[in-house]
C-alpha atoms as a PDB file:
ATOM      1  CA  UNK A   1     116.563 124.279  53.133  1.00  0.00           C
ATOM      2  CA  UNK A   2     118.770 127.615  52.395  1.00  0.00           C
ATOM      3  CA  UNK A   3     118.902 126.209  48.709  1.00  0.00           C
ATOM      4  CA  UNK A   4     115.560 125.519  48.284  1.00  0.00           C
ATOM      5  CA  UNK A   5     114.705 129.193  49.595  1.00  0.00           C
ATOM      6  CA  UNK A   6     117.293 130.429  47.178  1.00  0.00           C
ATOM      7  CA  UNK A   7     116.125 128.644  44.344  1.00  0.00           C
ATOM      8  CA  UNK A   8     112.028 129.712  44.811  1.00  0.00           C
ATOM      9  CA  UNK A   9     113.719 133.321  45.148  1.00  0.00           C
ATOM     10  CA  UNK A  10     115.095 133.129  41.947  1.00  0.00           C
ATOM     11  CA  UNK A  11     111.731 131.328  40.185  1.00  0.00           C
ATOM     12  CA  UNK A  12     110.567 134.654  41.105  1.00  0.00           C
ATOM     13  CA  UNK A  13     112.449 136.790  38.387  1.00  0.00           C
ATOM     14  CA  UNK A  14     112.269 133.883  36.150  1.00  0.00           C
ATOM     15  CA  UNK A  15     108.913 133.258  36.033  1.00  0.00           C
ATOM     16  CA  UNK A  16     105.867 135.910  34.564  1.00  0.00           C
ATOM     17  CA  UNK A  17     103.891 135.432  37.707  1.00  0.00           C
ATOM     18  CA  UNK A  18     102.658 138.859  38.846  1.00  0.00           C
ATOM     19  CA  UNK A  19     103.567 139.750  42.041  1.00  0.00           C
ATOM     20  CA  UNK A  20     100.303 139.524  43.576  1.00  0.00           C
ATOM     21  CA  UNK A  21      99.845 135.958  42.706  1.00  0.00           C
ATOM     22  CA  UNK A  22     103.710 135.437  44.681  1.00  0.00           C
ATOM     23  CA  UNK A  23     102.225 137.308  47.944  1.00  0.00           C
ATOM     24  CA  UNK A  24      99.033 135.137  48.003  1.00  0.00           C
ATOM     25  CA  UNK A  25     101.587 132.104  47.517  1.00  0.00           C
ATOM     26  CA  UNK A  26     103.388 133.231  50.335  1.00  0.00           C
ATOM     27  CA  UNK A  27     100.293 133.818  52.671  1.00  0.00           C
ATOM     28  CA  UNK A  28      99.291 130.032  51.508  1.00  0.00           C
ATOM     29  CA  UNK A  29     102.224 128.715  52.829  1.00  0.00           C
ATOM     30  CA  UNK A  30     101.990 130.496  56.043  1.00  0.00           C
ATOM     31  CA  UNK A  31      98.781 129.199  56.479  1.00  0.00           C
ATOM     32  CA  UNK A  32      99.390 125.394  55.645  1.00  0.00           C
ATOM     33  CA  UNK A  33     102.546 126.104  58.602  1.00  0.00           C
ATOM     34  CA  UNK A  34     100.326 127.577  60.906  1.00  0.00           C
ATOM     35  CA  UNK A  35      97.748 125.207  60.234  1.00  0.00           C
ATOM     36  CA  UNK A  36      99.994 121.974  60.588  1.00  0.00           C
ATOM     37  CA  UNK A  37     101.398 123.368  63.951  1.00  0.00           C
ATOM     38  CA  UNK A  38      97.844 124.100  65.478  1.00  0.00           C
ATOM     39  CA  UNK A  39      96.700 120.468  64.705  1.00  0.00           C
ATOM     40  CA  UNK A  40     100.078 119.351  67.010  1.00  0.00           C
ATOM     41  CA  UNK A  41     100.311 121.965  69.248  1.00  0.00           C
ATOM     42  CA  UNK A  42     101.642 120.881  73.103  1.00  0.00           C
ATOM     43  CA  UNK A  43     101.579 117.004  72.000  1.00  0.00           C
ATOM     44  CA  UNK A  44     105.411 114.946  72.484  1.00  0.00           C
ATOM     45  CA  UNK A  45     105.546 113.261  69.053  1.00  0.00           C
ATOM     46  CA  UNK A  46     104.465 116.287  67.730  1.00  0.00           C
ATOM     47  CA  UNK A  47     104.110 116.334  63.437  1.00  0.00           C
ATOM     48  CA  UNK A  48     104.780 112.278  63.565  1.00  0.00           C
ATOM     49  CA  UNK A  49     101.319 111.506  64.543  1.00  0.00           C
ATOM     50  CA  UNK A  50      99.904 111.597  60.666  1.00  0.00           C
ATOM     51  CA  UNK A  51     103.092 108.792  60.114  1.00  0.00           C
ATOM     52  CA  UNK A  52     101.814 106.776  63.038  1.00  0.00           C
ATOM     53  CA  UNK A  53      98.362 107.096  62.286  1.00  0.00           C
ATOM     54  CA  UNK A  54      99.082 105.711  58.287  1.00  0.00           C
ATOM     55  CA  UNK A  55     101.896 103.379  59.813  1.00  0.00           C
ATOM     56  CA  UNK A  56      99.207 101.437  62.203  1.00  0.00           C
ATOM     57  CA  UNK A  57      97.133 101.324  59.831  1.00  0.00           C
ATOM     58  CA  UNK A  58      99.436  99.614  57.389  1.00  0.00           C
ATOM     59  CA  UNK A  59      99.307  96.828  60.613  1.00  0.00           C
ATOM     60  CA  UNK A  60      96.249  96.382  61.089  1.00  0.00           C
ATOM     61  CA  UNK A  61      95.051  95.872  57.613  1.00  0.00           C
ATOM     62  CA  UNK A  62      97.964  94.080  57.027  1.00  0.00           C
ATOM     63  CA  UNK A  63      97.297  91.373  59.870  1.00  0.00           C
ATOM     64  CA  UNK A  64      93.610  91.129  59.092  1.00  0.00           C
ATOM     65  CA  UNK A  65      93.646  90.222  55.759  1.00  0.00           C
ATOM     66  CA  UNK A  66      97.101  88.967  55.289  1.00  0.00           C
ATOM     67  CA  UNK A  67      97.505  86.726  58.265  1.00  0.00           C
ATOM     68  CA  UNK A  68      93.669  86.270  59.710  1.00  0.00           C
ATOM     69  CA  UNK A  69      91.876  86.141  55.988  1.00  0.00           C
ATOM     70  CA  UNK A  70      95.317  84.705  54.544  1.00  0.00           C
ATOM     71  CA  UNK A  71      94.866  86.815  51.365  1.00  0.00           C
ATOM     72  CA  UNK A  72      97.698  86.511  48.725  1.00  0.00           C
ATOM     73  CA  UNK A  73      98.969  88.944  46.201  1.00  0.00           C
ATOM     74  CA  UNK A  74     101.395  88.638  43.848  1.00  0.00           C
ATOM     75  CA  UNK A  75     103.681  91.684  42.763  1.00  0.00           C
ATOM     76  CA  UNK A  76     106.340  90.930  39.730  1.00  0.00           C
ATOM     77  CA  UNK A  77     108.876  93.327  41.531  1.00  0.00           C
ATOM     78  CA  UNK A  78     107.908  92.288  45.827  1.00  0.00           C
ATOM     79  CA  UNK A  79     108.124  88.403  47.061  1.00  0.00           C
ATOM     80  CA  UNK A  80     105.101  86.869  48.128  1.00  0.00           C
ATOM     81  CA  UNK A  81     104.527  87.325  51.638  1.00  0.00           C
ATOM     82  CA  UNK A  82     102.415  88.377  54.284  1.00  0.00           C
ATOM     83  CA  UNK A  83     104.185  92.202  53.845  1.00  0.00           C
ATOM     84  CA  UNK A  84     103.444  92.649  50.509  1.00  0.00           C
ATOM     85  CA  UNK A  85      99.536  92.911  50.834  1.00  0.00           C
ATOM     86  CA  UNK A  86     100.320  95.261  53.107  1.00  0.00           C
ATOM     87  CA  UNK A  87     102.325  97.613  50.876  1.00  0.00           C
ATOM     88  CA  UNK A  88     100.152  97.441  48.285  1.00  0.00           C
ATOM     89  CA  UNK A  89      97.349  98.019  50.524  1.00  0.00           C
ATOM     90  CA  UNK A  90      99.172 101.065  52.134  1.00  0.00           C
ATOM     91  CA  UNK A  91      99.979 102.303  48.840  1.00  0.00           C
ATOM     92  CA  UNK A  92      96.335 102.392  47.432  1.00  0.00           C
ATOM     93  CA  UNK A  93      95.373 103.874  51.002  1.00  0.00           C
ATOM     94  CA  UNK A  94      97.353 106.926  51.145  1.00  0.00           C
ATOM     95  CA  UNK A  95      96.397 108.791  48.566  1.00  0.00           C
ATOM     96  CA  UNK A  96      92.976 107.761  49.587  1.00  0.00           C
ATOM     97  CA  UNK A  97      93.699 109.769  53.178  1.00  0.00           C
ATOM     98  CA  UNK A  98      94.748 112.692  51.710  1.00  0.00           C
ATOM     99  CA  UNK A  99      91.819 112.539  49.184  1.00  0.00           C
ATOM    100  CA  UNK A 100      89.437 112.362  52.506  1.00  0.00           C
ATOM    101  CA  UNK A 101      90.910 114.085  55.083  1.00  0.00           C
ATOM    102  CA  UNK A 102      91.285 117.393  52.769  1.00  0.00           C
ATOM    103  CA  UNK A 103      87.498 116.765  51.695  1.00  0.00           C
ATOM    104  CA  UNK A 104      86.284 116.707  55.075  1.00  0.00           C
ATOM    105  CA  UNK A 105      88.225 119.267  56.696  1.00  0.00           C
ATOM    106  CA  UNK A 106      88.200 122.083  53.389  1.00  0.00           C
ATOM    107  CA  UNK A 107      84.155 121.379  53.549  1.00  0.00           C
ATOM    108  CA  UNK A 108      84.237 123.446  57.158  1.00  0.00           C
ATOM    109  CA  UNK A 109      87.178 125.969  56.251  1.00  0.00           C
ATOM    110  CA  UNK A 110      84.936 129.002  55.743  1.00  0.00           C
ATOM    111  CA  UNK A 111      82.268 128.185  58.078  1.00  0.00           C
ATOM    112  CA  UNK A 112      85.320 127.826  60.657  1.00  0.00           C
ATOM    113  CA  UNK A 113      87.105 130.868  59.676  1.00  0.00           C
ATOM    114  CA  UNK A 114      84.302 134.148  59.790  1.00  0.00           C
ATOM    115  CA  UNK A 115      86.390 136.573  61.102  1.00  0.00           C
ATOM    116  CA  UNK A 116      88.618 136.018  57.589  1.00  0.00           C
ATOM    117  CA  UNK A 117      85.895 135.689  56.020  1.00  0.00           C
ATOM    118  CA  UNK A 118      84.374 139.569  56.988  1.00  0.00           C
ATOM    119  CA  UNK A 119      87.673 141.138  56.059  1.00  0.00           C
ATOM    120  CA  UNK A 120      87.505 142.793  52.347  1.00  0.00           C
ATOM    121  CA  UNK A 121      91.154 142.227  51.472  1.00  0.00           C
ATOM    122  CA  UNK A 122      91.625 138.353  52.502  1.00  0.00           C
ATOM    123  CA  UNK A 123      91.834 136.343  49.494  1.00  0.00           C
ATOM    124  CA  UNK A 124      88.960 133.554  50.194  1.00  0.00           C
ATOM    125  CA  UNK A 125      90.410 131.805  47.444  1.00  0.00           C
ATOM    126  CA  UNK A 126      92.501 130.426  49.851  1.00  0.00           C
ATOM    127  CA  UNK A 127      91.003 128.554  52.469  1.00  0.00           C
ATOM    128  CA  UNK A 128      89.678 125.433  50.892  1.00  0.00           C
ATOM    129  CA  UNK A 129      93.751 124.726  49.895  1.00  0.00           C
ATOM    130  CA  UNK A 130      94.655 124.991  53.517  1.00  0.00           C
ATOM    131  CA  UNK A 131      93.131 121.847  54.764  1.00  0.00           C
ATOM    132  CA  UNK A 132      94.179 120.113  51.884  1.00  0.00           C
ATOM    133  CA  UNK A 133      97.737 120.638  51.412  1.00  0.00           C
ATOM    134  CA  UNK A 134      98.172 119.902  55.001  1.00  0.00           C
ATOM    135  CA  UNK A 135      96.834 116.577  54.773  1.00  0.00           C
ATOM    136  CA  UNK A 136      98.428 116.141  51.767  1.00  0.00           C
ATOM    137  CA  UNK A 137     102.026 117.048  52.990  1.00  0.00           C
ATOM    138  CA  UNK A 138     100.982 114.706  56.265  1.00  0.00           C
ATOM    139  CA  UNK A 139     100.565 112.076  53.936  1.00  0.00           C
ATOM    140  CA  UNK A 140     103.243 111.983  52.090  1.00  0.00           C
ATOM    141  CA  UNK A 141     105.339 111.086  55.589  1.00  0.00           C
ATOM    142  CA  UNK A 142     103.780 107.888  55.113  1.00  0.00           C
ATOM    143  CA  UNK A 143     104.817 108.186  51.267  1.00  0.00           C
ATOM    144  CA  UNK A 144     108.223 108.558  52.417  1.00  0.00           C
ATOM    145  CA  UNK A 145     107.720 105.530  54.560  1.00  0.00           C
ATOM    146  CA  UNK A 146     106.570 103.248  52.124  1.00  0.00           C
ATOM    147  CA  UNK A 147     109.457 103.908  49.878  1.00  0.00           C
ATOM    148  CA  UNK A 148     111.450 103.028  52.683  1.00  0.00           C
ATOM    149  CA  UNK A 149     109.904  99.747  53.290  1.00  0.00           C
ATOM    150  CA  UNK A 150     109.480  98.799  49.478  1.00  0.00           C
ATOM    151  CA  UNK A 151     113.377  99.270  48.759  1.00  0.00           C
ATOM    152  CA  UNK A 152     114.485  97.454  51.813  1.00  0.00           C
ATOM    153  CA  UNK A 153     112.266  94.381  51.185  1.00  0.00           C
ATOM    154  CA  UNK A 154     112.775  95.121  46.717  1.00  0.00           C
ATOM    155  CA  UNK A 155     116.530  95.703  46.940  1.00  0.00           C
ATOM    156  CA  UNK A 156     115.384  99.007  44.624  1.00  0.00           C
ATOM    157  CA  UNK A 157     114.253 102.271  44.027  1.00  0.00           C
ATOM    158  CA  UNK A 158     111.589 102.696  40.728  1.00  0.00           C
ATOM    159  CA  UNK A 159     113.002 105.314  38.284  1.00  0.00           C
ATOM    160  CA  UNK A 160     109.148 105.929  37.924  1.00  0.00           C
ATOM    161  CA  UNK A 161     109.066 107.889  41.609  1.00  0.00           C
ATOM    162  CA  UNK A 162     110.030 110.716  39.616  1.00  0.00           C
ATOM    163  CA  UNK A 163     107.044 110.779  37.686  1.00  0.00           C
ATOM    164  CA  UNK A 164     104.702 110.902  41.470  1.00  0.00           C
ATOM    165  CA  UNK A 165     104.438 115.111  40.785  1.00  0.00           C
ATOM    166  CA  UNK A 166     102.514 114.354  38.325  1.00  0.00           C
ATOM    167  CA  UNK A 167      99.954 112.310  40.046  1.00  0.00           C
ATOM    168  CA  UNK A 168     100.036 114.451  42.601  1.00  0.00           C
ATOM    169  CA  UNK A 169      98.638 117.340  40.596  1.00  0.00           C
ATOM    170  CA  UNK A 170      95.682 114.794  39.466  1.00  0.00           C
ATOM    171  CA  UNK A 171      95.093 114.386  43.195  1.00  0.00           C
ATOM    172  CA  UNK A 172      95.455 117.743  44.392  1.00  0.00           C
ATOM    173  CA  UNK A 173      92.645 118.996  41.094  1.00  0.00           C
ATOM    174  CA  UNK A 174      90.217 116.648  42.162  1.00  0.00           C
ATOM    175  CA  UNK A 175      90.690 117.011  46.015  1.00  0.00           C
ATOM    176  CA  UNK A 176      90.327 120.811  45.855  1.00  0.00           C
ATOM    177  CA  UNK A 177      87.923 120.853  43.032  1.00  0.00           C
ATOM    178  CA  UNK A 178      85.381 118.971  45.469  1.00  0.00           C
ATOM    179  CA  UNK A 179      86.887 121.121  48.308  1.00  0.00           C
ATOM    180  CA  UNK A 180      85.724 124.174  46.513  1.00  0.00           C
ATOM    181  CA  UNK A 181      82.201 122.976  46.046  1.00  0.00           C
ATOM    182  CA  UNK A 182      82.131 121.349  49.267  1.00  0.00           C
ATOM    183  CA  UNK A 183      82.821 124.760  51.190  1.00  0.00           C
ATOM    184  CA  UNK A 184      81.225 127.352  49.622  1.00  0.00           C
ATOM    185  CA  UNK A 185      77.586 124.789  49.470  1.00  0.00           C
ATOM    186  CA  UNK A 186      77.966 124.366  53.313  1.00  0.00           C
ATOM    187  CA  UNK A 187      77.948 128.041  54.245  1.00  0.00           C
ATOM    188  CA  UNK A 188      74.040 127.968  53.047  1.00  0.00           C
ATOM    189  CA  UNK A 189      73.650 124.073  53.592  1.00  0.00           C
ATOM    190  CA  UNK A 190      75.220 123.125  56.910  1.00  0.00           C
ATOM    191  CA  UNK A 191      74.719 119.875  56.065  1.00  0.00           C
ATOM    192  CA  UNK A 192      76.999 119.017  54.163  1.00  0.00           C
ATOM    193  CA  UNK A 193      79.834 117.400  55.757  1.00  0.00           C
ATOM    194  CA  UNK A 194      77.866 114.689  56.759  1.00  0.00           C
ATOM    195  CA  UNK A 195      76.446 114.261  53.478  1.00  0.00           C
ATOM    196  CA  UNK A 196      79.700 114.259  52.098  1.00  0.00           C
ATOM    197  CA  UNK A 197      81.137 111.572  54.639  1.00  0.00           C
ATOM    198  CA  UNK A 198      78.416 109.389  53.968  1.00  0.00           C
ATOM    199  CA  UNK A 199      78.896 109.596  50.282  1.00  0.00           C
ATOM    200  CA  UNK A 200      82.645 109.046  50.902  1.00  0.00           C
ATOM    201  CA  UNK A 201      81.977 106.168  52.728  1.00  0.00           C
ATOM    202  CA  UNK A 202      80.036 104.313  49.983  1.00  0.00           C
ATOM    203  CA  UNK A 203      83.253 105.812  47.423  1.00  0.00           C
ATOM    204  CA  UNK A 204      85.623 104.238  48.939  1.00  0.00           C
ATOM    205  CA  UNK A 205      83.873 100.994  48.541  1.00  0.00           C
ATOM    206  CA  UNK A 206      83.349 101.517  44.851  1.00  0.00           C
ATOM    207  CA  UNK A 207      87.169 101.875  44.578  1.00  0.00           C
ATOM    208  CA  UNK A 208      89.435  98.866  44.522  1.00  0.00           C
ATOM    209  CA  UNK A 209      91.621 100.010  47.470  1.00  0.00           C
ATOM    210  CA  UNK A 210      91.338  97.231  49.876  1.00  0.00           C
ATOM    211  CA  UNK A 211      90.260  94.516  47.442  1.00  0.00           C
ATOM    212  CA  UNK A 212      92.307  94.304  43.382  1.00  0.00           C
ATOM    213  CA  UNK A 213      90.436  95.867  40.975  1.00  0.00           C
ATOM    214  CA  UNK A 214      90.439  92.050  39.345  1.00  0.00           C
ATOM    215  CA  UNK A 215      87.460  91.191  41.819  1.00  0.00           C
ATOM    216  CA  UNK A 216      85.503  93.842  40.125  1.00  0.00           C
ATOM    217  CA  UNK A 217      82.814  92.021  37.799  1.00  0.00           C
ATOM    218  CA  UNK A 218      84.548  92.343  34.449  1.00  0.00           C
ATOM    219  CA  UNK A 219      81.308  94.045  33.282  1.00  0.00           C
ATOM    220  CA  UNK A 220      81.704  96.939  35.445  1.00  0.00           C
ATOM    221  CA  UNK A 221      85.824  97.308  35.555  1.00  0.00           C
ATOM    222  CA  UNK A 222      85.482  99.940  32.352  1.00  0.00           C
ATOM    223  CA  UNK A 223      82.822 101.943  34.471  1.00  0.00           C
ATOM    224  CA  UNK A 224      84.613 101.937  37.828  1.00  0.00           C
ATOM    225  CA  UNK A 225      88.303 102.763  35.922  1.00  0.00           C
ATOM    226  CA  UNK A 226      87.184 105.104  33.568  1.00  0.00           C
ATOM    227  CA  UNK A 227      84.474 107.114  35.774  1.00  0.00           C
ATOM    228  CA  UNK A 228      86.307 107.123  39.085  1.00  0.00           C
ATOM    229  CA  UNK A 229      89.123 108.865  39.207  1.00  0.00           C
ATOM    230  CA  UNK A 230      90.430 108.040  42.260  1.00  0.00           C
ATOM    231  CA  UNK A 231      90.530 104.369  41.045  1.00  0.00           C
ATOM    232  CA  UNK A 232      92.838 105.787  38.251  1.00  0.00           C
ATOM    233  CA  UNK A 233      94.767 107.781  41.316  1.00  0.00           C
ATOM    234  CA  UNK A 234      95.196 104.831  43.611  1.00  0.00           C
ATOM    235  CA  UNK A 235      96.517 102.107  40.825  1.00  0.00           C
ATOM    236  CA  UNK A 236      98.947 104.746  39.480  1.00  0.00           C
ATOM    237  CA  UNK A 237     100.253 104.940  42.535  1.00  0.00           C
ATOM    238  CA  UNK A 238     100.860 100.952  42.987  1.00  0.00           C
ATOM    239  CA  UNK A 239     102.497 101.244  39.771  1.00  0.00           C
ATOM    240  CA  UNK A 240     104.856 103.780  40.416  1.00  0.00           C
ATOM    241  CA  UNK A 241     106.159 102.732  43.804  1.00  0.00           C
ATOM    242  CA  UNK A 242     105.540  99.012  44.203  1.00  0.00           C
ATOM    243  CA  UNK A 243     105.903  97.937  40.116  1.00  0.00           C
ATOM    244  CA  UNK A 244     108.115 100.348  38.698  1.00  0.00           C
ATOM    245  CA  UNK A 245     105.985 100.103  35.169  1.00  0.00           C
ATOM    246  CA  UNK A 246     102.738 102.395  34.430  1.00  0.00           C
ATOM    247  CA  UNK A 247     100.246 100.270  33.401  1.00  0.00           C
ATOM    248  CA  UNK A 248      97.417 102.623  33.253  1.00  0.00           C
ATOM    249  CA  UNK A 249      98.446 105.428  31.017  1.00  0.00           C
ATOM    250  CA  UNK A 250      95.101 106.201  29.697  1.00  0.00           C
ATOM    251  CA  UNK A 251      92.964 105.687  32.818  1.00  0.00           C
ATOM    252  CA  UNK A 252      95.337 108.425  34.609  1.00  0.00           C
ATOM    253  CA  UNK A 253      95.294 111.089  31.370  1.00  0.00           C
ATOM    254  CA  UNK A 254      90.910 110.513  31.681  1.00  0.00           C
ATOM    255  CA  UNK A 255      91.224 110.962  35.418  1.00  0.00           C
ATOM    256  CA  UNK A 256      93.577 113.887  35.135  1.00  0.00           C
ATOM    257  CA  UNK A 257      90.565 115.271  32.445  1.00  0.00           C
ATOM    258  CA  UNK A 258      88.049 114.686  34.916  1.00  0.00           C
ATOM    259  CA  UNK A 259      90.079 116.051  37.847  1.00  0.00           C
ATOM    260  CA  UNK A 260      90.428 119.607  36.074  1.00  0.00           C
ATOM    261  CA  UNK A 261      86.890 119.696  35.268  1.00  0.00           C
ATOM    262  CA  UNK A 262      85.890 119.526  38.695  1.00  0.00           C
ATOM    263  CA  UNK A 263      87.966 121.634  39.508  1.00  0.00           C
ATOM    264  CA  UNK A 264      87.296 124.451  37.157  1.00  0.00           C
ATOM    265  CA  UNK A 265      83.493 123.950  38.142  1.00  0.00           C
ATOM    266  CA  UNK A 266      83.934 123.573  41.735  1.00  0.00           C
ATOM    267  CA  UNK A 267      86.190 126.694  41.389  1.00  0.00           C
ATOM    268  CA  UNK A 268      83.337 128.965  39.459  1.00  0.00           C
ATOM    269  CA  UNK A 269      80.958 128.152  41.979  1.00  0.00           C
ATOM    270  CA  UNK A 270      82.840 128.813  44.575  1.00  0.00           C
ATOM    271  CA  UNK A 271      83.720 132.188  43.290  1.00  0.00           C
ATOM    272  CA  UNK A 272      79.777 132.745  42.537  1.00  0.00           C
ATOM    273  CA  UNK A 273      79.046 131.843  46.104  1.00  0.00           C
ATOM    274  CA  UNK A 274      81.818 133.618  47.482  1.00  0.00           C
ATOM    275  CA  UNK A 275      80.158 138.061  47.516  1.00  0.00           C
ATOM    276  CA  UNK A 276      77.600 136.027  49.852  1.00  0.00           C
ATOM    277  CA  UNK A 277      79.596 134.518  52.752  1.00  0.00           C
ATOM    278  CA  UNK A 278      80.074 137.699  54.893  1.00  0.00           C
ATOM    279  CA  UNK A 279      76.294 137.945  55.014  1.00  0.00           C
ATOM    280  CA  UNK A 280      75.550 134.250  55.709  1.00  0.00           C
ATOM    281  CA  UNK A 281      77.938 134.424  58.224  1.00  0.00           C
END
């Protein structure tokens, strides 16, 4: 941890980031630690709940359709057995979670936060991220557990985990691109975070996460792979961890397009909305 400190110390006078933009970074990371202690606060397990919560999941799905529905997959790189629906399940799940779970909770982080919002000098820039890099970092302890599990039943590590980062920053565009939009339309339209879980409710279904994207109609696998980027997100994933071999270079490079256009937009509206909170509020 001292190394890690020392090294972002020294970014700073390597780097030509102003030194504004460092003191907002710093007041983002307070928040995401404040914000991941109040979820835990007074419980025993404390900050291994999200891991629980993603590891019984990984059971549950796992027994229904692996032992009760008896559904096969073969993986070049896993044996064929009841676990390795499971991993490849959990792997198209988790970045699924974060995708949600930041949504959701970014769609309510200026609504929830007016005394921040009423101060002139707090950067509102920041509140959507909060919510989503928490679930984010939550998620990746199940990450870090499904590495686990895929080396011990693999016998080996993918060189291609070092190219996660990168999907990451598809992820993280597209969840706070929507998590800009999301938050600055609900302080005028309080409606929508149930709009939006409705709507993420039929998107999940429209992405191959719990069924391969080879039951798609082959009529309709350009539409869902090209258009949806979290279909892009979720096989990427699978690749890196569970194959070891991307196998959807362009789908990911569209998705990563797509991803920074929302964002950009979600961003500019968010700033146009933004003079108007205090007063809503």
């Amino acid at each position: 941890m001292r190394g890690f400190v020392h090294k972002a110390a020294g970014l700073r006078n390597i780097l030509p980031v102003k030194e504004q933009l460092w003191a907002k970074f710093d007041l983002l990371k307070a928040l995401v630690r404040r914000d991941l202690d109040a979820r835990y606060k007074g419980s025993i397990v404390g900050n291994l709940w999200p891991l629980l919560n993603q590891l019984s999941q990984l059971l549950i799905y796992t027994y229904v359709f692996s032992i009760v529905l008896k559904v096969k997959l073969s993986l070049r790189s896993l044996p064929e057995n009841n676990l390795t629906f499971g991993l490849w399940l959990f792997a198209g799940l988790l970045p699924w979670i974060a995708f949600t779970g930041g949504l959701m909770q970014s769609a309510g982080s200026v609504v929830g936060q007016p005394n921040l919002v009423k101060k002139v000098v707090f950067p509102l820039a920041l509140l959507p991220l909060v919510p989503i890099l928490s679930t984010f970092i939550e998620s990746s302890f199940g990450l870090m557990a499904l590495i686990v599990l895929v080396a011990v039943t693999s016998h080996t590590l993918h060189p291609t985990l070092a190219l996660l980062p990168l999907v990451w920053l598809t992820q993280l565009l597209l969840t706070a691109g929507l998590g800009y939009l999301a938050a600055g339309l609900t302080v005028f339209l309080r409606d929508i975070p149930q709009t939006l879980n409705v709507l993420l409710n039929v998107w999940m279904y429209l992405t191959p996460i719990i069924y391969p994207a080879s039951a798609i109609p082959q009529a309709w696998q350009a539409w869902v792979f090209w258009l949806n980027p979290m279909t892009a997100i979720a096989e990427v994933y699978r690749d890196l961890v569970l194959i070891g071999e991307v196998k959807h270079w362009g789908e990911w490079g569209v998705a990563s397009t797509i991803s920074a256009i929302i964002f950009c937009c979600g961003f500019a509206v968010y700033k146009r909305l933004r003079p108007a909170f205090a007063d809503v509020l």
